[in-house]
C-alpha atoms as a PDB file:
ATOM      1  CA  UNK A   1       0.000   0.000   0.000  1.00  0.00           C
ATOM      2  CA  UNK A   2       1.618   3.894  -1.131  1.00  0.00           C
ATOM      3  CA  UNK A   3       1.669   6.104   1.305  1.00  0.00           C
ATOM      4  CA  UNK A   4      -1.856   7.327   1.411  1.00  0.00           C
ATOM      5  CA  UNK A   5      -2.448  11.449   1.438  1.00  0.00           C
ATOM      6  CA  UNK A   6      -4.939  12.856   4.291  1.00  0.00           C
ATOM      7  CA  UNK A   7      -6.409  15.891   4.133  1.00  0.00           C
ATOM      8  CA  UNK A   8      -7.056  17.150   7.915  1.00  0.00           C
ATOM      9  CA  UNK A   9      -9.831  20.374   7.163  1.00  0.00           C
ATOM     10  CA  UNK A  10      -9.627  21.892  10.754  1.00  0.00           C
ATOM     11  CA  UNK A  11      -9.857  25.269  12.059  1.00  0.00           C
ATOM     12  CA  UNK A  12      -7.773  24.885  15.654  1.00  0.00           C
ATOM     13  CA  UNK A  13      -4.384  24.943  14.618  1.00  0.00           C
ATOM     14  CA  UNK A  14      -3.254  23.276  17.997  1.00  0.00           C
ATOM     15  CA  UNK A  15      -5.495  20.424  17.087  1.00  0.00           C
ATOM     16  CA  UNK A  16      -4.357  20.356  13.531  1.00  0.00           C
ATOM     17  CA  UNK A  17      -0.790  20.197  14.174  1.00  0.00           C
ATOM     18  CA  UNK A  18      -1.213  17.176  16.706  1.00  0.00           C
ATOM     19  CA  UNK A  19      -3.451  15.650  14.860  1.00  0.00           C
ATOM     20  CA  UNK A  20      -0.870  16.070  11.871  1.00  0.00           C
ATOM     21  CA  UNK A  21       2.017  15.168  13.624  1.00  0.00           C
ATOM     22  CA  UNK A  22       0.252  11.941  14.628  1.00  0.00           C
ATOM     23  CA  UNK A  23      -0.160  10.698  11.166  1.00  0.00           C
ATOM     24  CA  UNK A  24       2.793  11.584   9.676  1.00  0.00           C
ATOM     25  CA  UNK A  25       4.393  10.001  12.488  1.00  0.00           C
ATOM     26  CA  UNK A  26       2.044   7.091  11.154  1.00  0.00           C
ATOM     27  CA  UNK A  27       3.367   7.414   7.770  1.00  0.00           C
ATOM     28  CA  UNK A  28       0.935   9.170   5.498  1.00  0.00           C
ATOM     29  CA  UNK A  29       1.296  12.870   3.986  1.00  0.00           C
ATOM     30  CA  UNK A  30      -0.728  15.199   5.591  1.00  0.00           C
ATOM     31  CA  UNK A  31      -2.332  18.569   4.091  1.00  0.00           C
ATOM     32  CA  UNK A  32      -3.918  20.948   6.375  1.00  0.00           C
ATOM     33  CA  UNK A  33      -6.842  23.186   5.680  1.00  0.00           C
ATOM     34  CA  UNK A  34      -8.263  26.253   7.713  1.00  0.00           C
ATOM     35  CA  UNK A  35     -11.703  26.040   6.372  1.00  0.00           C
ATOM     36  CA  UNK A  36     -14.316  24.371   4.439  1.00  0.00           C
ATOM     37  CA  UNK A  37     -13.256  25.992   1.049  1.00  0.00           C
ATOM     38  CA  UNK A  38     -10.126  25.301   1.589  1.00  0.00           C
ATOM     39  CA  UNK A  39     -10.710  22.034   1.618  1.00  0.00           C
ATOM     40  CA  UNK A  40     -12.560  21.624  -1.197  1.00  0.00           C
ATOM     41  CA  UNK A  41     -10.185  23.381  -3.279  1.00  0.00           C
ATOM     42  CA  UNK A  42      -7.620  20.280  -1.489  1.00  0.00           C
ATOM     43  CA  UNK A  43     -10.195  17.314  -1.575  1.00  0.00           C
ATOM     44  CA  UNK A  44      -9.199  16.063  -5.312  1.00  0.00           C
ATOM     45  CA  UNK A  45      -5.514  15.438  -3.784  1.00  0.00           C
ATOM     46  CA  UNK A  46      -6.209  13.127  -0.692  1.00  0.00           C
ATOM     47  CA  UNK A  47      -7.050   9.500  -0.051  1.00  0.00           C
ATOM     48  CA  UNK A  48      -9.054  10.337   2.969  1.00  0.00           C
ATOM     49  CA  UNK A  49     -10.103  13.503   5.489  1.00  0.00           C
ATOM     50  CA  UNK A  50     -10.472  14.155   9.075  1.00  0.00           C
ATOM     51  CA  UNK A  51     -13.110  16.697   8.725  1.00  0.00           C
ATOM     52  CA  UNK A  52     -14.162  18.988  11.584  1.00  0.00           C
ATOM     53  CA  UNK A  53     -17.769  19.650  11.252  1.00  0.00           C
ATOM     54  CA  UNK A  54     -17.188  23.345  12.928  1.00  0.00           C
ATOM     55  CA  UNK A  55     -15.514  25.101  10.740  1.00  0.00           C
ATOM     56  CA  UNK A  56     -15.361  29.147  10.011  1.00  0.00           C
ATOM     57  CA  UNK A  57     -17.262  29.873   6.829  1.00  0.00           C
ATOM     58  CA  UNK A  58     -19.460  26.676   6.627  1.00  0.00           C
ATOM     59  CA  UNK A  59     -20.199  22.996   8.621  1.00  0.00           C
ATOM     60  CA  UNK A  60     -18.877  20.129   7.878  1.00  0.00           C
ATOM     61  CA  UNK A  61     -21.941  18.563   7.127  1.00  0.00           C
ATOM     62  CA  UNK A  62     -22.374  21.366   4.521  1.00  0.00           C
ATOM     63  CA  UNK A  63     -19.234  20.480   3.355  1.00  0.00           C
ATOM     64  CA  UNK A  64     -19.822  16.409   3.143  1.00  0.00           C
ATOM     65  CA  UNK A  65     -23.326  17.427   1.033  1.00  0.00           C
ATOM     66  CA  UNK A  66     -21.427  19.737  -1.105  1.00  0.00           C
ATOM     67  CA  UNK A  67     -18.622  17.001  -2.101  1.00  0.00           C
ATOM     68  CA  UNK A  68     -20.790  13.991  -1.743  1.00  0.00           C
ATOM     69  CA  UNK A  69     -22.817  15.853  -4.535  1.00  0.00           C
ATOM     70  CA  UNK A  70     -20.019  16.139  -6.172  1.00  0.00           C
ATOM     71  CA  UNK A  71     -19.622  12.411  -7.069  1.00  0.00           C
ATOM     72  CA  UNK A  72     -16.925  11.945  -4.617  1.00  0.00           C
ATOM     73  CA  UNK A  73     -17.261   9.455  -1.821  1.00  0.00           C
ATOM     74  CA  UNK A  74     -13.606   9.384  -0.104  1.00  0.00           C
ATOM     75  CA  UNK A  75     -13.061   8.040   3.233  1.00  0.00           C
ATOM     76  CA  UNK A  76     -14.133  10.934   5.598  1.00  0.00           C
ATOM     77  CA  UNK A  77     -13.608  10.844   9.378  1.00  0.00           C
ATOM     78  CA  UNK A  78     -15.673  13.337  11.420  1.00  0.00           C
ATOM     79  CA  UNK A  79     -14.746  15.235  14.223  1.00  0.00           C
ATOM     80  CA  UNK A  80     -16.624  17.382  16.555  1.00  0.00           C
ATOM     81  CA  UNK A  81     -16.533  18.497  20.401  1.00  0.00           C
ATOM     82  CA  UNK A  82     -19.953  19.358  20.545  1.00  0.00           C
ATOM     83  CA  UNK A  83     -21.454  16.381  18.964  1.00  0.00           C
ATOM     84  CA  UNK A  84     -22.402  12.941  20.496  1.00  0.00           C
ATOM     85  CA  UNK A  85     -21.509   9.669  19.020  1.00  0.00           C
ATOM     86  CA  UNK A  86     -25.030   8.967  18.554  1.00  0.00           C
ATOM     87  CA  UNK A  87     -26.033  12.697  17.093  1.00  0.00           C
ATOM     88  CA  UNK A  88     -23.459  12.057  14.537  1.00  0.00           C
ATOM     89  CA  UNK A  89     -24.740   8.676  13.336  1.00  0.00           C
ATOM     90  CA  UNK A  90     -28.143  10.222  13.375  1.00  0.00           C
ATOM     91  CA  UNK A  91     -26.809  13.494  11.022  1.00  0.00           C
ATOM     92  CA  UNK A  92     -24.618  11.798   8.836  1.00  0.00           C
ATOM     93  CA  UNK A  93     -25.352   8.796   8.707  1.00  0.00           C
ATOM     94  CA  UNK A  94     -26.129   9.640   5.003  1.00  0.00           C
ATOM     95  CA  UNK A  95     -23.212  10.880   3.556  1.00  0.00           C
ATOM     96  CA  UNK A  96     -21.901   7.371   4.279  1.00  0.00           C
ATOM     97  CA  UNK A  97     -18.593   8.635   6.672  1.00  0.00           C
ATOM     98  CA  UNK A  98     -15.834   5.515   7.392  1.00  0.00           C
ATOM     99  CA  UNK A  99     -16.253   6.874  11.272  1.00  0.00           C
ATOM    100  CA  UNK A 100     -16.812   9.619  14.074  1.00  0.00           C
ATOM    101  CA  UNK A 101     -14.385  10.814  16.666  1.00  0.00           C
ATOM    102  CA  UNK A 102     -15.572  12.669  19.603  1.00  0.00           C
ATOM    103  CA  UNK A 103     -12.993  15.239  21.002  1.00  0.00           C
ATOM    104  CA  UNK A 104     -10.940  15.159  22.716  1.00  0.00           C
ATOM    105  CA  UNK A 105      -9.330  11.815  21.059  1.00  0.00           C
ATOM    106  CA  UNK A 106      -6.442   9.866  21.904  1.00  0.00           C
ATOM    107  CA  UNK A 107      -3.427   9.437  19.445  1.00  0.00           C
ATOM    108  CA  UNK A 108      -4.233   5.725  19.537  1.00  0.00           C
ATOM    109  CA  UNK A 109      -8.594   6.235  17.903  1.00  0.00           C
ATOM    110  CA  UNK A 110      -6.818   8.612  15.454  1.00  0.00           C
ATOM    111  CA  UNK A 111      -4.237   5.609  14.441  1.00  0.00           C
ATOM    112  CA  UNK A 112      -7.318   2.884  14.157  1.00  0.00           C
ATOM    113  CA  UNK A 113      -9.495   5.275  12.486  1.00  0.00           C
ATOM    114  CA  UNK A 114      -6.823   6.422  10.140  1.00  0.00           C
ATOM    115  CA  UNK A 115      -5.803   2.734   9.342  1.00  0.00           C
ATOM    116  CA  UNK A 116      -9.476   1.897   8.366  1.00  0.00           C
ATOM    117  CA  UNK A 117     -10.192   4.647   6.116  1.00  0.00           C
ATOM    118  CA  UNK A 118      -6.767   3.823   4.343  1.00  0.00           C
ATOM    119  CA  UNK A 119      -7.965   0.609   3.996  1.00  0.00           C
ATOM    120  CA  UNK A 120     -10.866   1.489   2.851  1.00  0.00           C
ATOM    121  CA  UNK A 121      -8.962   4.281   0.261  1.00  0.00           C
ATOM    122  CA  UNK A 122      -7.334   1.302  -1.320  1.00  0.00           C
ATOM    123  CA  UNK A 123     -10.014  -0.963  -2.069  1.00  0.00           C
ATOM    124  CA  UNK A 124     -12.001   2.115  -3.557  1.00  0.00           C
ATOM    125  CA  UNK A 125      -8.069   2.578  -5.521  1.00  0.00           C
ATOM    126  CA  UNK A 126      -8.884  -0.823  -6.784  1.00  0.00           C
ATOM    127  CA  UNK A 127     -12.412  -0.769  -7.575  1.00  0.00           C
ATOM    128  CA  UNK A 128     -11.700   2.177  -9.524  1.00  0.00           C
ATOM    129  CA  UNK A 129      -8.800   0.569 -11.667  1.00  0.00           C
ATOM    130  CA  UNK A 130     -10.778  -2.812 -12.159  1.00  0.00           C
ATOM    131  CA  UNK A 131     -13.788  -0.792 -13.840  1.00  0.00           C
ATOM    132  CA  UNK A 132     -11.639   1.041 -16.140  1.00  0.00           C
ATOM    133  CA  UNK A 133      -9.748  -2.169 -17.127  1.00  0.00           C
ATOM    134  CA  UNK A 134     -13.509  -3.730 -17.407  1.00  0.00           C
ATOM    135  CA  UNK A 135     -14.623  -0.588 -19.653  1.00  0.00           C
ATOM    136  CA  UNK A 136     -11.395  -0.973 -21.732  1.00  0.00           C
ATOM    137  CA  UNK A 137     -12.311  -4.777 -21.982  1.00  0.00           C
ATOM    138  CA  UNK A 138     -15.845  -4.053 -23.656  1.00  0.00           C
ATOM    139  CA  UNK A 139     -14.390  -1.235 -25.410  1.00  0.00           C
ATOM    140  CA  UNK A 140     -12.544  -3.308 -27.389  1.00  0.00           C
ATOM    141  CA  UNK A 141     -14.674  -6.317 -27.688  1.00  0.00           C
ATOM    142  CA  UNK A 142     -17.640  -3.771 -28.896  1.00  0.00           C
ATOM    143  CA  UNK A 143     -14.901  -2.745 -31.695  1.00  0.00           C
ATOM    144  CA  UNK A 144     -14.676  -6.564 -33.172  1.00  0.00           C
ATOM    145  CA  UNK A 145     -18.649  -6.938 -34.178  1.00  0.00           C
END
């Protein structure tokens, strides 16, 4: 497996840096986003996000809509001190997220968490190459009748 890219969109730059550090300590490359629209602008670029869902010019849940629209489903990983376990399930439950942390975390739910979503990044990698293989296959077959 590459070393996958992870796009942290958070607005506490404490929290951002540890959070960061933490998984490039892991091994994967880490980009770091401010606010929402900056991390849409940086979306296209990662293999998964840890997404804050308070952020300065719009939620994260307005964010997960706005790329979820978009035809993109990767790997997202919420984050949120004022939300409950069970109010996240509840409010995103359908933008299909690979998990929820409630914060504070430890270093150890971001290292399971990240792991999973990575996981999950390279099966969607796969899935992805296999269909354009597959399209390529009846491309071609199409051209012999």
């Amino acid at each position: 497996m590459d070393k996958k890219k992870v796009l942290v969109i958070e607005d506490d730059p404490a929290i951002a840096a540890a959070l960061g550090r933490r998984l490039e300590n892991l091994g994967y490359r880490v980009t770091r986003a401010g606010t929402a629209k900056r991390g849409m602008d940086l979306v296209d670029d990662a293999d998964l996000v840890f997404l804050d869902m308070r952020l300065p010019d719009y939620s994260g849940e307005v964010w997960l809509e706005r790329i979820r629209a978009a035809g993109n489903y990767i790997p997202v990983i919420a984050m949120s001190a004022v939300l409950s376990r069970d109010e996240a399930h509840d409010r995103l439950e359908k933008f299909k997220i690979v998990d929820f942390m409630e914060k504070p975390f430890t270093l150890q739910e971001v290292a399971e968490k990240a792991g999973r979503a990575a996981e999950l990044a390279e099966q969607m990698k796969f899935v992805g190459h296999a269909s354009l293989r597959l399209k390529g296959f009846i491309e071609r077959q199409n051209g012999f009748h």
